[in-house]
Protein backbone atom coordinates (compact mmCIF):
# COMPACT_ATOMS: atom_id res chain seq x y z
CA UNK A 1 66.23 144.64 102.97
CA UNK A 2 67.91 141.48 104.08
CA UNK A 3 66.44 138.83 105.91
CA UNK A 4 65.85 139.32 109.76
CA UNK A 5 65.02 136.64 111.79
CA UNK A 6 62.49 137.99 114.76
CA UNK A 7 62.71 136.05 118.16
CA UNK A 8 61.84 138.91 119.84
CA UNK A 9 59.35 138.56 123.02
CA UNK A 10 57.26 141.06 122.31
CA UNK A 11 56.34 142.97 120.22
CA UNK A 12 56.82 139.99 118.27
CA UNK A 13 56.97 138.32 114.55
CA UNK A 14 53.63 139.13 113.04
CA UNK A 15 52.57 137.21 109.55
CA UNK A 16 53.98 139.54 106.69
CA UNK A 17 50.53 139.45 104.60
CA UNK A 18 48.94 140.89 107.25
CA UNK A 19 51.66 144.30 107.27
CA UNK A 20 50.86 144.73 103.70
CA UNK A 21 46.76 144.23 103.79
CA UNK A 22 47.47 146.63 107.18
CA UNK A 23 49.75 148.98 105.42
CA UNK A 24 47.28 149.46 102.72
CA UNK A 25 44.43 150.03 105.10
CA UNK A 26 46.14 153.22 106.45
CA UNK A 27 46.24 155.15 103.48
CA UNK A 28 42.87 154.11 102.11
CA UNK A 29 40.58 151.99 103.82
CA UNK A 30 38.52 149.28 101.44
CA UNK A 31 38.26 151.97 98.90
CA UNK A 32 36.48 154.46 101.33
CA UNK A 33 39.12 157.62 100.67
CA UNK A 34 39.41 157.48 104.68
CA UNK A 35 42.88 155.81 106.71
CA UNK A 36 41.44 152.95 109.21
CA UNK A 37 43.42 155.43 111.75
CA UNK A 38 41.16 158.77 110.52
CA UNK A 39 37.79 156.56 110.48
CA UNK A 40 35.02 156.51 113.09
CA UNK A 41 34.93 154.09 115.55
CA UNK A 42 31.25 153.81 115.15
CA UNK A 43 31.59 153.52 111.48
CA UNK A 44 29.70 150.59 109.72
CA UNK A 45 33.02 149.75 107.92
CA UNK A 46 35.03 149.41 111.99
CA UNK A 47 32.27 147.92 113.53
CA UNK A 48 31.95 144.99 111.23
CA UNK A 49 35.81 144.65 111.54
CA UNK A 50 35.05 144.32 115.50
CA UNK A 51 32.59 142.21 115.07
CA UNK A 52 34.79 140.12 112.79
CA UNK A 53 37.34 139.90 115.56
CA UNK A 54 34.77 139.08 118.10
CA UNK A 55 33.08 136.36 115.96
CA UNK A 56 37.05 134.75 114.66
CA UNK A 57 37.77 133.97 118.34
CA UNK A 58 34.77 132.12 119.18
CA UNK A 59 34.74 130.37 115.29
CA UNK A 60 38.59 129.06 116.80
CA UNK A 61 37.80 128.16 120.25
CA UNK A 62 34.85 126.44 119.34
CA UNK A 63 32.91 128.90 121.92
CA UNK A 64 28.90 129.06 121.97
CA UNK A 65 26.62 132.50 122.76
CA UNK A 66 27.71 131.70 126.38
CA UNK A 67 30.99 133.23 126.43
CA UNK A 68 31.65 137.54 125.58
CA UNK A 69 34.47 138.06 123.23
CA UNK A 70 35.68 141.60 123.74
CA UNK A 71 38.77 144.03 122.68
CA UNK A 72 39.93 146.39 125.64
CA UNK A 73 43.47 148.21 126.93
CA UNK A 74 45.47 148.33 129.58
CA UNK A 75 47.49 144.95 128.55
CA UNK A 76 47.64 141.79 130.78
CA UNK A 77 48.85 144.18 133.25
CA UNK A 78 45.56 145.67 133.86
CA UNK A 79 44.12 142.42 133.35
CA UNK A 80 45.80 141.38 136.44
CA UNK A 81 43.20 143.61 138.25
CA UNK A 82 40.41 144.00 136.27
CA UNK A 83 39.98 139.82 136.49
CA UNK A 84 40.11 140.01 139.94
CA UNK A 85 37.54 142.92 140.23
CA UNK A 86 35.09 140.69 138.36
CA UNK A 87 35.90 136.96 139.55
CA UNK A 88 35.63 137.90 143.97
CA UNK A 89 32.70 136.42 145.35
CA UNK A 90 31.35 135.77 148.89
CA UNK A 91 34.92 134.44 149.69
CA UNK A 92 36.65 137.63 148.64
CA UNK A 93 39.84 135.52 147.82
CA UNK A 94 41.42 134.35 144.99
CA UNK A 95 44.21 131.50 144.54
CA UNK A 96 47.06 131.93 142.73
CA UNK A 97 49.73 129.98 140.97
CA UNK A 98 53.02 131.59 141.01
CA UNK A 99 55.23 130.43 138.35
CA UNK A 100 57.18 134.13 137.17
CA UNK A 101 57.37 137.45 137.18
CA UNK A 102 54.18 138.42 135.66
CA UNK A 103 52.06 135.46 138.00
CA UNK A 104 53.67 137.61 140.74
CA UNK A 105 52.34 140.13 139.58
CA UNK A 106 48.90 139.23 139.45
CA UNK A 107 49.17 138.03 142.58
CA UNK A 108 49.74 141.29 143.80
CA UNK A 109 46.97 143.26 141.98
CA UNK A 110 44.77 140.56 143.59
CA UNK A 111 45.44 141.47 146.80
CA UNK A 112 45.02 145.02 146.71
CA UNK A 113 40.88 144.03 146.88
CA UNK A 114 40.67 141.27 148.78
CA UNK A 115 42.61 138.55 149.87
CA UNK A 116 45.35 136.52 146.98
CA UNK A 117 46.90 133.53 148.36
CA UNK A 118 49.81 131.52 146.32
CA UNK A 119 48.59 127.53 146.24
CA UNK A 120 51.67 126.84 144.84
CA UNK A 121 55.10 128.58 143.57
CA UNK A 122 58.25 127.68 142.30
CA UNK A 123 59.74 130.63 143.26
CA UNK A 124 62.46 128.85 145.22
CA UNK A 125 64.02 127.26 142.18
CA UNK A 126 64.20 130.17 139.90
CA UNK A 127 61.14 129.31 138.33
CA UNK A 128 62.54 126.96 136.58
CA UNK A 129 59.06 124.68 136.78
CA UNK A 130 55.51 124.29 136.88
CA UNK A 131 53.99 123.42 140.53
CA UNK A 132 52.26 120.19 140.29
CA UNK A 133 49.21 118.36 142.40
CA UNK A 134 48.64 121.94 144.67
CA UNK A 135 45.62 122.31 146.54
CA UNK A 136 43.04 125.00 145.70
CA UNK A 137 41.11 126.15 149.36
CA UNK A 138 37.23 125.71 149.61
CA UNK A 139 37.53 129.30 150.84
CA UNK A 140 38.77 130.67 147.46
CA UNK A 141 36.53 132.24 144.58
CA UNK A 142 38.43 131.20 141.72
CA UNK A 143 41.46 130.05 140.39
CA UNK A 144 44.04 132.43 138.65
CA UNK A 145 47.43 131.02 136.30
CA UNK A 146 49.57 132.02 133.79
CA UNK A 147 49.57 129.55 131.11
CA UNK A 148 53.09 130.35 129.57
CA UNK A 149 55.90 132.40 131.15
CA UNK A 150 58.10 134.12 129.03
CA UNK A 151 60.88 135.20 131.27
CA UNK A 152 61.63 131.86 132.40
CA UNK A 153 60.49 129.36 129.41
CA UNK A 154 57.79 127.44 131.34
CA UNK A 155 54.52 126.94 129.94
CA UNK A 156 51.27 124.65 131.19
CA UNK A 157 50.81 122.09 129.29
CA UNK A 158 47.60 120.54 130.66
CA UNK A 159 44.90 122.54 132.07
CA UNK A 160 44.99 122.56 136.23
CA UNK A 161 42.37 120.49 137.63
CA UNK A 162 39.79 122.19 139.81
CA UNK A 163 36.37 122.86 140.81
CA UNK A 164 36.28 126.63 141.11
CA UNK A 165 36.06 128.91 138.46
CA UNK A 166 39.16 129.07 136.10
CA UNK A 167 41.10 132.31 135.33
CA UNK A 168 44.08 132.56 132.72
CA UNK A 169 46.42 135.10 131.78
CA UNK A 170 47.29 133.60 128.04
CA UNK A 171 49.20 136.47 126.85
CA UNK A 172 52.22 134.60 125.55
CA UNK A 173 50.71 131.20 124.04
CA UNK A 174 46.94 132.17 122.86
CA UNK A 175 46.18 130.35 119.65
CA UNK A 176 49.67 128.68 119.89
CA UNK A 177 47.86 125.05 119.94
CA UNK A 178 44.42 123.71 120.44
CA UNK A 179 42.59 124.18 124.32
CA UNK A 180 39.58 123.36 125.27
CA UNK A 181 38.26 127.26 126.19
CA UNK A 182 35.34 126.18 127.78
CA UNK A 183 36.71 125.03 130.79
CA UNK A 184 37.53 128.28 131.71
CA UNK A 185 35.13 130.91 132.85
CA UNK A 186 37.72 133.85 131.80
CA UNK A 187 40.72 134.19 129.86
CA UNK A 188 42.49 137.28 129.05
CA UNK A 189 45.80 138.01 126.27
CA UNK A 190 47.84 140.97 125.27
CA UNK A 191 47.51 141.15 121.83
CA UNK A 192 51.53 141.46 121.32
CA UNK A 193 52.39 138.13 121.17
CA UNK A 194 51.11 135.64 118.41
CA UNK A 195 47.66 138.07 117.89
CA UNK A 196 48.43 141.37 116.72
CA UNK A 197 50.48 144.51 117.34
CA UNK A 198 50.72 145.99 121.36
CA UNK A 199 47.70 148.30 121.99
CA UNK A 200 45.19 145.92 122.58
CA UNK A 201 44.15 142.86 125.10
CA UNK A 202 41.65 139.89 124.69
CA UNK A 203 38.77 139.28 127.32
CA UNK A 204 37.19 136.19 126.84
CA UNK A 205 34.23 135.55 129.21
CA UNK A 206 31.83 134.11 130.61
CA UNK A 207 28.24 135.54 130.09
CA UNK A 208 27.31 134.32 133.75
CA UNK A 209 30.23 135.77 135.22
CA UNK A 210 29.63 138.89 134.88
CA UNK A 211 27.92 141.19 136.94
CA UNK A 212 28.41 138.85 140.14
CA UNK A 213 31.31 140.48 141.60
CA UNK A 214 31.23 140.93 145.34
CA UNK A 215 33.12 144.46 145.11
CA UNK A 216 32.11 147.54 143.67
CA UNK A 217 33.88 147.95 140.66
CA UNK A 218 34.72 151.25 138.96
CA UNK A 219 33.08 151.58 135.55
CA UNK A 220 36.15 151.33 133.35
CA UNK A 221 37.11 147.73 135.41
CA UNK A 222 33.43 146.09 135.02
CA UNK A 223 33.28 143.73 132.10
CA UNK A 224 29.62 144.19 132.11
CA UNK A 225 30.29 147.83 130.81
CA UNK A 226 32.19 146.48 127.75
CA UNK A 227 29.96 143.62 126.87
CA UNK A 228 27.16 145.26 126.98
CA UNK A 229 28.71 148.14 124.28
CA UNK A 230 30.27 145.44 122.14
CA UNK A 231 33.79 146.52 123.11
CA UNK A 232 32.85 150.32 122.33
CA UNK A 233 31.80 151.87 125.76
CA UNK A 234 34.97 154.16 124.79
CA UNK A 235 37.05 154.93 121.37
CA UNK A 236 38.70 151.23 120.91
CA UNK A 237 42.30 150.71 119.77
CA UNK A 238 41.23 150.42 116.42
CA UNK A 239 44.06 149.72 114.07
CA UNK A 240 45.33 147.05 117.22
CA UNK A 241 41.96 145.08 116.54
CA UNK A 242 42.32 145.54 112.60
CA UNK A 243 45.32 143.79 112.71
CA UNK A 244 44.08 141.08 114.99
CA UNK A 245 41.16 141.06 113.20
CA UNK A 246 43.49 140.12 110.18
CA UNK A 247 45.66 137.13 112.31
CA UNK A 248 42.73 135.89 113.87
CA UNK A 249 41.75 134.88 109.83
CA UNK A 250 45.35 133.51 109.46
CA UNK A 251 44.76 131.31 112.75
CA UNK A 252 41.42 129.88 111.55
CA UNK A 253 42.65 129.18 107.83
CA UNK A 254 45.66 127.30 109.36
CA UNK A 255 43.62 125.36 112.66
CA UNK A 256 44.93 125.20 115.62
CA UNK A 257 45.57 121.90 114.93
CA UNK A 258 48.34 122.24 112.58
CA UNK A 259 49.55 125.35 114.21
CA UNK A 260 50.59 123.22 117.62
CA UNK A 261 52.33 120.83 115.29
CA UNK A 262 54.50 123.34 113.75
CA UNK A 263 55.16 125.38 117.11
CA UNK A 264 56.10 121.77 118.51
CA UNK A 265 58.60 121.12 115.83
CA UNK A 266 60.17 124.38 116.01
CA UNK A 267 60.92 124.17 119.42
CA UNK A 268 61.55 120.59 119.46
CA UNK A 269 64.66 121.56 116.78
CA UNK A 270 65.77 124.24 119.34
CA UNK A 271 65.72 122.57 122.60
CA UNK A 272 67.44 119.04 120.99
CA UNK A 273 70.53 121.82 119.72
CA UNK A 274 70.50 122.89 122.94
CA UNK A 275 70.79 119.60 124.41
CA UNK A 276 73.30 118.66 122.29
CA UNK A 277 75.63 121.71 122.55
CA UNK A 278 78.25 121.49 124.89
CA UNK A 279 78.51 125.42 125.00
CA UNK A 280 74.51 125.58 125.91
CA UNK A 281 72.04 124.35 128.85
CA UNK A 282 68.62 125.22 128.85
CA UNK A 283 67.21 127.19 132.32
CA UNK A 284 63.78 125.15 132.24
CA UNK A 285 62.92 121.50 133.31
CA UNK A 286 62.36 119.71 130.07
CA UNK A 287 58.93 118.61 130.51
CA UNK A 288 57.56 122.01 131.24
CA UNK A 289 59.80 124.09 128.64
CA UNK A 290 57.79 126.49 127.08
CA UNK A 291 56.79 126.27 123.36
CA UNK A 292 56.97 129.81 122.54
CA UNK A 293 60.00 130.91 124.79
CA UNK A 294 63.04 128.88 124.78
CA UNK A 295 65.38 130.02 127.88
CA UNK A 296 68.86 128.88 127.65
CA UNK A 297 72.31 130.22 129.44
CA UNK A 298 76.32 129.38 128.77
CA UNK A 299 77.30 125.62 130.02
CA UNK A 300 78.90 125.75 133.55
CA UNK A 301 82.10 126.79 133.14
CA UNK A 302 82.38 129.00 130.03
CA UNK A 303 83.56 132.58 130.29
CA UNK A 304 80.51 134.73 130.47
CA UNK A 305 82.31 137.45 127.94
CA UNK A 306 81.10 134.36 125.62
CA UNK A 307 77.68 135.51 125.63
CA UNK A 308 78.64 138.93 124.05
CA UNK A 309 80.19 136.84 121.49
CA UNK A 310 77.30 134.87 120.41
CA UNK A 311 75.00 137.87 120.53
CA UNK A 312 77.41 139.32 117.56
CA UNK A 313 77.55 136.08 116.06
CA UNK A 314 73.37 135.87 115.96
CA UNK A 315 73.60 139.41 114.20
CA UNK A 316 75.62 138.85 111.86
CA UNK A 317 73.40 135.90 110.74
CA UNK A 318 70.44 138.53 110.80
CA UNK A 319 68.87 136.80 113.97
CA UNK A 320 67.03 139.36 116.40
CA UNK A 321 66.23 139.18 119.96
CA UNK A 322 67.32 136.45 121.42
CA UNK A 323 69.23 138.37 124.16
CA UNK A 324 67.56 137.37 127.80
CA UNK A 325 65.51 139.19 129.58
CA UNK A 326 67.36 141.62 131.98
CA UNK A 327 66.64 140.27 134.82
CA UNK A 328 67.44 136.73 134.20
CA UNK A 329 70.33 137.24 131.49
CA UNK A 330 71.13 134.44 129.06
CA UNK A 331 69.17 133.63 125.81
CA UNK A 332 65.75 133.79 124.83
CA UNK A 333 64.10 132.65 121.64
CA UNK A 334 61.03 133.58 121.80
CA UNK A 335 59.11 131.44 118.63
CA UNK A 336 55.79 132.56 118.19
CA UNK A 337 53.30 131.39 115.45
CA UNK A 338 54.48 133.79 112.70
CA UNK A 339 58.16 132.17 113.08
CA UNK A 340 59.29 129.98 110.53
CA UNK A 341 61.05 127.01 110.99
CA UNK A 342 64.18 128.55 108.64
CA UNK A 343 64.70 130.93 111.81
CA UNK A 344 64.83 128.56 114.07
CA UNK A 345 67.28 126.55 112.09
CA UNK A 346 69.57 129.46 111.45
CA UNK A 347 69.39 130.04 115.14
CA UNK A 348 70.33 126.56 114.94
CA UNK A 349 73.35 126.53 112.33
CA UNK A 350 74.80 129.74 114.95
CA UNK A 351 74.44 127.76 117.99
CA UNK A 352 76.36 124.97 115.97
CA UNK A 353 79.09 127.50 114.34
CA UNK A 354 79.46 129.30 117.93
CA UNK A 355 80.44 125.35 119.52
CA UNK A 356 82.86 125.11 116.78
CA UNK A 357 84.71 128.21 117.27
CA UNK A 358 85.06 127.90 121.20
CA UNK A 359 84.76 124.73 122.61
């Protein structure tokens, strides 16, 4: 098979070490005769692999007995909801940062309980930033953000400043450079991006959060349910948390540390071609472009039919998913941990061939 580069959002690039320990695992599990997919849940050979999973996220964030580490479903976008089930208080609001299409959409599953308020948006320029020095009520239970947004290439890149209980949707950027996780009191991640394959989602909570929730929550929504199973109230997505289980060792060998140095290079080559290119403009303001998601459109000026070119240009070279999202259009190179740097710079070597040709 030839060499594909991956930029794709999501699903995305997944170490290859980690398809070939996985593929091996579905026909015969460590030698047991049994597929990981045919095995019980309850099995000592899948619960140590959960509590593997459980004990590699803590081990990275540097997180103490305080904070529950647990596997669920439903993706972020259930996440949207279930975080606001468990963060209302007295208040029954929550404050929200509005920065792209899926911060608007948390904002909506927030209000369907209570009260959601946006403290700050940048709505009214595309999205093309992150709001800066908003105000978060007295009136409001927590604080809820999206640390990276992959439609529009902006990404936080310092923590928000606040005195209410922190909330994060870190789908995108999880374990894409070092954070301090303990200054948030819950953080949740669909697997799909730099942690494992779609089909599972990352809670990571406080142990005196939970519980407290003004509302009555249904069963399935209460964190309490799943921390006090250990992530198995119901049948988890098992093979989902294998293979996270497997990234999560990839992540600690590596450090976050040297993991945010290489993500920073790699989009530090893309955005300076980008820069450079008379054919290209990036989408985002430069100081809050987005690590893992690099947003860029034609120049003003050049014939739109150009984009179909350079999308036939980028597969012919073998590069994969950098088409934009449909409802922004342009490019997208979405370069997650398991990216090298060689697909970036072939990106690279296109953008500089496609400049040559039609300029």
């Amino acid at each position: 098979m030839s060499k594909i580069h991956n930029f794709s959002a999501g699903p995305s690039i997944l170490p290859k070490h980690v398809f070939q320990e996985a593929s091996q695992a579905i026909v015969d599990y460590n030698g047991t005769g049994l597929s990981l997919l045919e095995m019980s849940h309850r099995s000592k050979e899948f619960v140590a692999v959960m509590d593997e999973a459980r004990s590699l996220v803590k081990e990275i964030f540097n997180l103490g007995d305080d904070y529950e580490v647990l596997f669920l479903q439903g993706g972020a976008s259930l996440g949207f909801l279930i975080s606001a089930y468990n963060m209302l208080r007295e208040n029954k609001q929550g404050a929200y940062v509005n920065t792209g299409s899926w911060a608007n959409k948390a904002l909506k599953e927030g209000k369907w309980l209570g009260s959601a308020i946006e403290v700050a948006s940048s709505k009214d320029a595309n999205y093309n930033s992150i709001p800066k020095d908003f105000v978060v009520p007295d009136n409001c239970d927590y604080l809820h953000y999206t640390s990276n947004n992959t439609i529009f290439g902006t990404e936080f890149h310092t923590i928000p400043q606040t005195d209410k209980p922190l909330v994060c949707d870190m789908s995108s950027d999880i374990f894409s450079r070092p954070v301090d996780a303990s200054k948030f009191d819950l953080i949740y991640a669909g697997a799909q991006k730099n942690m494992g394959p779609a089909g599972t989602t990352l809670y990571i909570v406080k142990k005196d959060v939970l519980g407290k929730s003004s509302v009555d929550i249904p069963t399935m929504l209460d964190l309490s349910t799943h921390a006090s199973k250990d992530s198995m109230f119901n049948t988890p997505p098992v093979f989902a948390v294998y293979c996270s289980m497997l990234v999560l060792r990839w992540i600690k060998e590596l450090g976050l540390e040297s993991i945010g140095k290489t993500n920073q290079g790699k989009a530090t080559a893309l955005y300076n071609e980008v820069d450079r290119n008379s054919m290209f403009k990036g989408t985002a303001q430069a100081e809050d472009r987005s690590l893992m998601n690099a947003c860029f459109v034609l120049n003003d000026g050049i014939d739109e039919a150009l984009n179909s070119e350079f999308l036939n240009m980028c597969n012919d070279a073998g590069i994969s998913g950098v088409k934009g999202h449909r409802s922004v259009g342009g490019f997208r190179a979405s370069m997650y941990n398991a990216l090298p740097l060689e697909s970036v710079e072939a990106l690279v070597d296109v953008m500089k061939a496609f400049e040559t040709k039609f300029a």
